[in-house]
Protein backbone atom coordinates (compact mmCIF):
# COMPACT_ATOMS: atom_id res chain seq x y z
CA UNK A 1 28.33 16.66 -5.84
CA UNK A 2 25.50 17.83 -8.58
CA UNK A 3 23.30 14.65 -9.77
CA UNK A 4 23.77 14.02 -13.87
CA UNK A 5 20.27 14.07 -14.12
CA UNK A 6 20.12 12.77 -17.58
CA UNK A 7 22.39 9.85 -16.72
CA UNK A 8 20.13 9.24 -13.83
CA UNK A 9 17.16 9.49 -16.42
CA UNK A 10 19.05 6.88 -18.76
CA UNK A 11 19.40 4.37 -16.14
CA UNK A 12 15.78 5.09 -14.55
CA UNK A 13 14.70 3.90 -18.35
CA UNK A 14 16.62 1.16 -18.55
CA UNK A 15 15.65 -0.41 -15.08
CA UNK A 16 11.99 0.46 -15.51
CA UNK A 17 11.67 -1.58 -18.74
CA UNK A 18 9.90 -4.63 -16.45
CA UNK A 19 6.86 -1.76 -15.68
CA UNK A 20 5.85 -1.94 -19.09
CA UNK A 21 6.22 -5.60 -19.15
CA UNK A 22 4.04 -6.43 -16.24
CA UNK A 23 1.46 -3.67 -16.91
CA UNK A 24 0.82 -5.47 -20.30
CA UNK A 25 0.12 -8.93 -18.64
CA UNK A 26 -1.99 -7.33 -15.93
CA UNK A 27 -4.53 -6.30 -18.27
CA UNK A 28 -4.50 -9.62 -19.89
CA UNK A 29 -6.98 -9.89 -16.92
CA UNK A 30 -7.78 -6.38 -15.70
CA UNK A 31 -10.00 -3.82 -17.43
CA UNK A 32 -9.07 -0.39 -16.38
CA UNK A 33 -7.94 0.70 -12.60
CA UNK A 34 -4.82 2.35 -14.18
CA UNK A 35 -4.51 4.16 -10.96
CA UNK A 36 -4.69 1.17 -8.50
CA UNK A 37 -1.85 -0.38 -10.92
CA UNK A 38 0.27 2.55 -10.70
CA UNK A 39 0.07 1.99 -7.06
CA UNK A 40 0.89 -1.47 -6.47
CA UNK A 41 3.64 -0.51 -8.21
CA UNK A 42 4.71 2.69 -5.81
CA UNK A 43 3.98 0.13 -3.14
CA UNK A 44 6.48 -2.58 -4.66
CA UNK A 45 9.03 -0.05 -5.78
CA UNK A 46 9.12 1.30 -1.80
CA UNK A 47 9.42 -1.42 -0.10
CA UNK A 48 6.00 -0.73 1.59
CA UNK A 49 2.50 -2.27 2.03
CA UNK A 50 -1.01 -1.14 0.46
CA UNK A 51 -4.57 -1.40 1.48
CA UNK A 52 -7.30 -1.64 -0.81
CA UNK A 53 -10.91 -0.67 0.44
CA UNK A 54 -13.93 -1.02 -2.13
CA UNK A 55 -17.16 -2.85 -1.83
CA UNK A 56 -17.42 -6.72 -2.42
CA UNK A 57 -16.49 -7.43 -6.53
CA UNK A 58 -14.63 -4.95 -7.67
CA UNK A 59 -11.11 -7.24 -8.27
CA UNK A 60 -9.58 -6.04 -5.74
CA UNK A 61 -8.69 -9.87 -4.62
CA UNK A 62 -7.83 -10.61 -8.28
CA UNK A 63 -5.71 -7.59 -9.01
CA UNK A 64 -3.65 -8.29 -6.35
CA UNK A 65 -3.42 -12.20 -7.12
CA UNK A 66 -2.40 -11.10 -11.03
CA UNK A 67 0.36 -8.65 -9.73
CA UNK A 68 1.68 -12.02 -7.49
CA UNK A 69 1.32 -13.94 -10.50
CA UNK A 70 3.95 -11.72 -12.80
CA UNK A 71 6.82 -12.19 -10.08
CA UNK A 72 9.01 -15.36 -9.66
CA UNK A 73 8.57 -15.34 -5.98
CA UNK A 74 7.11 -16.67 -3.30
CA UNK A 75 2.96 -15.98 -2.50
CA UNK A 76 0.48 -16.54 0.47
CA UNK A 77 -2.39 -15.64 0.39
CA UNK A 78 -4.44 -15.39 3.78
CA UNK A 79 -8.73 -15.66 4.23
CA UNK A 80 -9.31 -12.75 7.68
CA UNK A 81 -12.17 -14.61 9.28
CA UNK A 82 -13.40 -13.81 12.80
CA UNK A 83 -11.88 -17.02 14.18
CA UNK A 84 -8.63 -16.74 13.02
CA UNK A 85 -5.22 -16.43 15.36
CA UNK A 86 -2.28 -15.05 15.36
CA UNK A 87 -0.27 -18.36 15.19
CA UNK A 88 -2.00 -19.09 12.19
CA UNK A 89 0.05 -16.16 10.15
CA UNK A 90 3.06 -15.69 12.30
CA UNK A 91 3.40 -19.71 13.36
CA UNK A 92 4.11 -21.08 16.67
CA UNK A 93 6.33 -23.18 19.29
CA UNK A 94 5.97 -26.96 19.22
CA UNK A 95 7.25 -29.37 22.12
CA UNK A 96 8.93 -32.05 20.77
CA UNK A 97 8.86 -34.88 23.43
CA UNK A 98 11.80 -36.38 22.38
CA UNK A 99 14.38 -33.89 23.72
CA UNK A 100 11.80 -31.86 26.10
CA UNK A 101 12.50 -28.78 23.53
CA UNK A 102 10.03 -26.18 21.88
CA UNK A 103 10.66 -25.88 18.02
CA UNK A 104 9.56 -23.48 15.58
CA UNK A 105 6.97 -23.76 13.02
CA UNK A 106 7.25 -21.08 10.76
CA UNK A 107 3.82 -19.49 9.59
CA UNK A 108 3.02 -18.80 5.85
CA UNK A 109 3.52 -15.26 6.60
CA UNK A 110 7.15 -16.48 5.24
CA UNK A 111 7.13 -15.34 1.53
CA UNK A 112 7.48 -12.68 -0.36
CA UNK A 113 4.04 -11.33 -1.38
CA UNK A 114 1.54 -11.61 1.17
CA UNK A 115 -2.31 -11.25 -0.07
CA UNK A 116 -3.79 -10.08 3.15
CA UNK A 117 -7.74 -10.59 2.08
CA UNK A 118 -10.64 -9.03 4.02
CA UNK A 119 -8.02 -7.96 6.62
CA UNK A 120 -11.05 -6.44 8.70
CA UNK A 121 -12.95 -8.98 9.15
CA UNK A 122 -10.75 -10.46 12.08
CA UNK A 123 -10.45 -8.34 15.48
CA UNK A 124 -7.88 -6.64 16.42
CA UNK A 125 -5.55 -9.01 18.28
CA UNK A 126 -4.97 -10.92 14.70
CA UNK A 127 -4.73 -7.45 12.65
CA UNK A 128 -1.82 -6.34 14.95
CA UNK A 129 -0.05 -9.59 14.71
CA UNK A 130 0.81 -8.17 10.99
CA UNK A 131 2.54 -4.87 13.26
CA UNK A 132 6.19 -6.37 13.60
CA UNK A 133 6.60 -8.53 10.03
CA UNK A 134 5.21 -4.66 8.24
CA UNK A 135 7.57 -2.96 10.15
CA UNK A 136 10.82 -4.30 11.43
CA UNK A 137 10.36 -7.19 8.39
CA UNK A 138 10.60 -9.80 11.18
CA UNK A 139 8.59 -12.05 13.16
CA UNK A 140 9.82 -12.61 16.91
CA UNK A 141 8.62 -16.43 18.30
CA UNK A 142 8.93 -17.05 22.03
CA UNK A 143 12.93 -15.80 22.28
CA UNK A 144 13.96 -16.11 18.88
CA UNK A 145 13.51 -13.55 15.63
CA UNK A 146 12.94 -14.76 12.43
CA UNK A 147 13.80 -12.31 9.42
CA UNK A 148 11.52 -12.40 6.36
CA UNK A 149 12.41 -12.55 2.69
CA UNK A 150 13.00 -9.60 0.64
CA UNK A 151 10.99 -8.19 -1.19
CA UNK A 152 8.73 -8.76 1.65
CA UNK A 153 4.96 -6.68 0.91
CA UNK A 154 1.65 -6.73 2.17
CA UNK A 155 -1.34 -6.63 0.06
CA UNK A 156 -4.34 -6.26 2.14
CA UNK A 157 -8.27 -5.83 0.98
CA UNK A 158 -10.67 -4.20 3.38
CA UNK A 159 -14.36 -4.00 2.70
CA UNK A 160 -15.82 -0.34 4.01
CA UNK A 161 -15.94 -0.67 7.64
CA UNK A 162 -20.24 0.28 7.28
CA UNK A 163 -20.38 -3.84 5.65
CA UNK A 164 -21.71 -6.03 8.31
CA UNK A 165 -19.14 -8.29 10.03
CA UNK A 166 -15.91 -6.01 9.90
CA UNK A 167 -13.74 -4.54 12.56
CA UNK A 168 -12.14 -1.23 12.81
CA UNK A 169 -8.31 -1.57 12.09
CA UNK A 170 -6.26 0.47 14.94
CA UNK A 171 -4.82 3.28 13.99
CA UNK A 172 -1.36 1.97 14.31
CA UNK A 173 -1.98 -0.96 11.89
CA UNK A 174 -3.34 1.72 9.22
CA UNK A 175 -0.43 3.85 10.12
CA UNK A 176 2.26 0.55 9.23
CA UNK A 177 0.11 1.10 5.28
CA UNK A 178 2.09 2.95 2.90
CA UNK A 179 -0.78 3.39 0.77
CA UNK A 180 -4.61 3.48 1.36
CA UNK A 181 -5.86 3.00 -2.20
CA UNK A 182 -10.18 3.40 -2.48
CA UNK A 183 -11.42 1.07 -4.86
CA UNK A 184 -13.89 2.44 -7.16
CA UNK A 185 -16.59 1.24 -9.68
CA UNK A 186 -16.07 0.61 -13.18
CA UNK A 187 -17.16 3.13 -15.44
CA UNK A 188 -19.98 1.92 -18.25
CA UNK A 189 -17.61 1.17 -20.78
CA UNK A 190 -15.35 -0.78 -18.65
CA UNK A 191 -17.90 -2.51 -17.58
CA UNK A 192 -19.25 -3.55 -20.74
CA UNK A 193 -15.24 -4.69 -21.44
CA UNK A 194 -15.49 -6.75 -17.60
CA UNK A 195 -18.87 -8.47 -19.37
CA UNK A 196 -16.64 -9.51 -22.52
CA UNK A 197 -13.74 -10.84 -20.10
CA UNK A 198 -15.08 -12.30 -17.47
CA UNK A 199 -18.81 -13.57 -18.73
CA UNK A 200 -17.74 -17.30 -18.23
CA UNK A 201 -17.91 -19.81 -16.13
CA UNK A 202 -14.23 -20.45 -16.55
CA UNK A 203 -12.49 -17.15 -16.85
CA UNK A 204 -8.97 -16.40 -18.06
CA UNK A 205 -7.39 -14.61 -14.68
CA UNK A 206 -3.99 -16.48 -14.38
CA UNK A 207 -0.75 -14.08 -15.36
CA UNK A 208 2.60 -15.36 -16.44
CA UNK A 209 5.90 -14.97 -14.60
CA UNK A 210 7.34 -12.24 -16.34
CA UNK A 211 9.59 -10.35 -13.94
CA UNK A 212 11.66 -12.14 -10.82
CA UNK A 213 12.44 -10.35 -7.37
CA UNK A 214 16.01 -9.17 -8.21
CA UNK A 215 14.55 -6.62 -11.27
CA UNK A 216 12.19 -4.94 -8.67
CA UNK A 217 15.15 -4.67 -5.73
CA UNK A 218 17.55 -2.94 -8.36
CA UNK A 219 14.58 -0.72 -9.34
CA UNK A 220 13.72 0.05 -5.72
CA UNK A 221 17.55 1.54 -4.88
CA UNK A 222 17.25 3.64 -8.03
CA UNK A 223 14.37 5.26 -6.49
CA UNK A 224 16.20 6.15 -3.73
CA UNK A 225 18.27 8.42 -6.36
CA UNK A 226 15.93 10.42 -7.92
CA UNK A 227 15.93 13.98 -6.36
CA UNK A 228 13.42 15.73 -4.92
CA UNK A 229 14.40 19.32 -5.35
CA UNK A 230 14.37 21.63 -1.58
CA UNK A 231 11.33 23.48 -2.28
CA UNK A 232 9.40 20.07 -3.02
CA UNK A 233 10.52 19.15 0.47
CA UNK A 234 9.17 21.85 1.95
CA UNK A 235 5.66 21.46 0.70
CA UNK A 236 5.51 18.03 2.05
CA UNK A 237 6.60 18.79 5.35
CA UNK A 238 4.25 22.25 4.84
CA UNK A 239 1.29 19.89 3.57
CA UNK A 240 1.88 16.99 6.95
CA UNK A 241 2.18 19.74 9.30
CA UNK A 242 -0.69 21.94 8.38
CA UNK A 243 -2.98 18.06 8.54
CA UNK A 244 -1.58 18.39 12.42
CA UNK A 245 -2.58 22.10 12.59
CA UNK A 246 -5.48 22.87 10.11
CA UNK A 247 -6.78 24.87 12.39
CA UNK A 248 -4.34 27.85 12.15
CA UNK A 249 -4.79 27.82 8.87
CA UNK A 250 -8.35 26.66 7.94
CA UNK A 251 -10.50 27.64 11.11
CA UNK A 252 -13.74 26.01 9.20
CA UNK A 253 -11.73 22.35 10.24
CA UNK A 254 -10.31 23.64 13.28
CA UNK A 255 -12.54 21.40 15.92
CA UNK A 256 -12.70 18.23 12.96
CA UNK A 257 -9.23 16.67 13.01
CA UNK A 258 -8.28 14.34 16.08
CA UNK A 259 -5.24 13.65 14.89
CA UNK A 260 -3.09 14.62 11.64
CA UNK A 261 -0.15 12.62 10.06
CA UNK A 262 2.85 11.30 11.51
CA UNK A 263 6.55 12.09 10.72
CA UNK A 264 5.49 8.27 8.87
CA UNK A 265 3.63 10.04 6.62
CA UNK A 266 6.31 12.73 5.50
CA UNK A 267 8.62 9.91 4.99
CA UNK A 268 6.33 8.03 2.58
CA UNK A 269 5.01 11.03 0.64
CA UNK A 270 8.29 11.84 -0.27
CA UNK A 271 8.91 8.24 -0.66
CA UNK A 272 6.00 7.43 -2.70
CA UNK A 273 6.48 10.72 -4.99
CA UNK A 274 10.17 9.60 -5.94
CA UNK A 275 8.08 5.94 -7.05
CA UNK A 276 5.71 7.94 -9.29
CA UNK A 277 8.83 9.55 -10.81
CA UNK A 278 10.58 6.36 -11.54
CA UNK A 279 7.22 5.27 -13.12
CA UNK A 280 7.20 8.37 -15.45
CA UNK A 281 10.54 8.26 -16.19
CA UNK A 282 11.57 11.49 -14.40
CA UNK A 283 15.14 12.10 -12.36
CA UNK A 284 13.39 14.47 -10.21
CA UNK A 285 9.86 14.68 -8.03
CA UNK A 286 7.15 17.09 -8.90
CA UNK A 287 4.92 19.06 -6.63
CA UNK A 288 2.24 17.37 -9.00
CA UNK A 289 3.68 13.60 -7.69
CA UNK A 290 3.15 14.79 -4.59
CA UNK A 291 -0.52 16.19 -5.06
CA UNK A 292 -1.52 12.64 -6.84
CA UNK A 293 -0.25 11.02 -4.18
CA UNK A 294 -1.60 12.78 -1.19
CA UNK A 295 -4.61 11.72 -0.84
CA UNK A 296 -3.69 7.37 -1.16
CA UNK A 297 -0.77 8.56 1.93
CA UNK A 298 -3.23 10.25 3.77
CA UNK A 299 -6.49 9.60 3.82
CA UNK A 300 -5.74 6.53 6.64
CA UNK A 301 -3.39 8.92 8.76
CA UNK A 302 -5.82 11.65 9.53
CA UNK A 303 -7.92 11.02 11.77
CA UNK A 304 -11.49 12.54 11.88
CA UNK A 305 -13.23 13.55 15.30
CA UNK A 306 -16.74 12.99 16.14
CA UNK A 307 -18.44 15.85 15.70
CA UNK A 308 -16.95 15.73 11.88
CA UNK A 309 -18.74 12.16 11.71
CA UNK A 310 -21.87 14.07 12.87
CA UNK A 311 -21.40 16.90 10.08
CA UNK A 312 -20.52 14.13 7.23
CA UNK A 313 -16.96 15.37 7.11
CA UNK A 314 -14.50 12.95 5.60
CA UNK A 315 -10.40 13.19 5.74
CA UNK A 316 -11.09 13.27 1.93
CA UNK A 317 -12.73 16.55 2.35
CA UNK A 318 -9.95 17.71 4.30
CA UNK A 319 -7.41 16.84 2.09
CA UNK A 320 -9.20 19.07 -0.22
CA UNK A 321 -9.39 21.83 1.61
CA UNK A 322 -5.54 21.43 2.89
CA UNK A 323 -3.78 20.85 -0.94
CA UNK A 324 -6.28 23.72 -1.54
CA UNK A 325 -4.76 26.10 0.72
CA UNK A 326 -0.58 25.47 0.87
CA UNK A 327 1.29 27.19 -1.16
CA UNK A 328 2.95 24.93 -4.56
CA UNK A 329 6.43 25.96 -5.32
């Protein structure tokens, strides 16, 4: 049965009328990063999780804590340290003595919006304790599983992984990230805006509630509706299998990818690209959504080999090089 696209496009206006909304309060406290906005967004409009990576002081804490701040929902935020465990975030088993039983104490992981900050800085075995509640939207505690609220979405920071003190995340932690959003500096006059803001001892960097979890759920199965014509389809799957096989196509990377994207990754390209419609107000994807997105789905899910470490090859590069080379309907 053919879509009405411009009924689609009517009700696509009426249920985004919250973006505006929210966007307004955000810079209340934000100067700039219109592109890390637009993808919290994506992120909360999927029903996926996001990574930020920049270097210490660039908001990426507070941009996160000012998106929590706009909802009516529940938020934890959690400090990675080295010493941290899993209980901690996921909670544990207590004995009570009284009737010889084990009860559960639920960990703070239990809300909505979780602020994951300076998720690398804790090894591995607390990183993948996140691998379950990011995927399945559950937590399992001895023989008993525990479902999570919804919305339920991750928010994690990440310094570069060259800072002193961080840990690698495994691949299959990155892989659970929708997006992998790089966190850039401010440009001059930005900065001199930041100065104006933030040039206190007591800044201004609380948001107001303006938007509650039931607007973003209805937005999030309109999503779902907007089309993304055959053609588009193709060029995802075209642009996720040529990351696995570059090498047919692009000998010069041939030896430099380990590994390319998962069927993950096709999913939440296509996913992702149906968000950025919503957010323009389109019925349909572009092969343009689907460029701007490319690189933030990813630059986390291919993998680069050693010898492209040696040459100074990034998956950046090779993202390049790939978008360069496959065909746009």
């Amino acid at each position: 049965m053919p879509v009405d696209t411009e009924e689609l496009k009517s009700r696509i206006a009426e249920k985004s009328a919250w973006v505006p909304v929210v966007r307004e309060e955000l810079h209340r406290v934000l100067v700039g990063q219109e592109g890390l906005v637009d993808r919290m967004f994506v992120a909360l409009l999927t029903n996926g999780h996001i990574l930020l990576e920049g270097v210490p002081g660039l908001a990426k804490t507070l941009t996160v804590k000012a998106l929590a701040g706009t909802m009516s929902v529940s938020f934890k935020r959690f400090q990675f340290t080295p010493d941290l465990l899993p209980a901690d975030l996921l909670g544990t088993l207590i004995y009570s003595p009284g009737d010889g039983t084990f009860k559960p104490k639920l960990g703070p992981i239990f809300a909505n919006l979780i602020l994951a900050d300076e998720i690398n800085r804790s090894p591995a075995k607390v990183q993948s304790a996140l691998l379950e509640a990011m995927q399945e939207r559950q937590v399992t505690l001895g023989e008993t599983t525990y479902k999570l609220p919804d919305p339920f979405m991750v928010m994690a920071t990440q310094n570069p992984i060259d800072q002193e003190g961080t840990y690698q995340l495994p691949e299959a932690q990155l892989d659970r990230f929708l997006l992998k959003v790089r966190v850039d500096y401010p440009t001059r006059a930005e900065e001199r805006q930041i100065l104006d803001l933030m040039g206190t001892s007591a800044p201004k960097v609380d948001t107001a509630q303006v938007i509650d979890a039931a607007q973003v759920i209805e937005g999030r199965k309109l999503v779902n509706e907007i089309l993304i014509a055959e053609p588009v389809k193709d060029y995802i799957v075209d642009l996720i299998h040529t990351s696995r096989n570059a090498g047919e196509l692009l000998p010069e990377v041939k030896n430099l990818i380990r590994c390319g994207a998962s069927p993950r990754g096709t999913i939440n390209l296509a996913l992702a690209s149906r968000a950025l419609a919503f957010l323009a107000g389109r019925a349909y994807v572009t092969p343009q959504d689907v460029k701007d997105l490319a690189h933030d789905v990813l630059r986390h899910r291919i993998l680069v080999t050693y010898e492209a470490e040696a040459e100074g090859v990034t998956s950046e590069q090779i993202i390049d090089l790939i978008l360069s080379k496959v065909p746009v309907p």
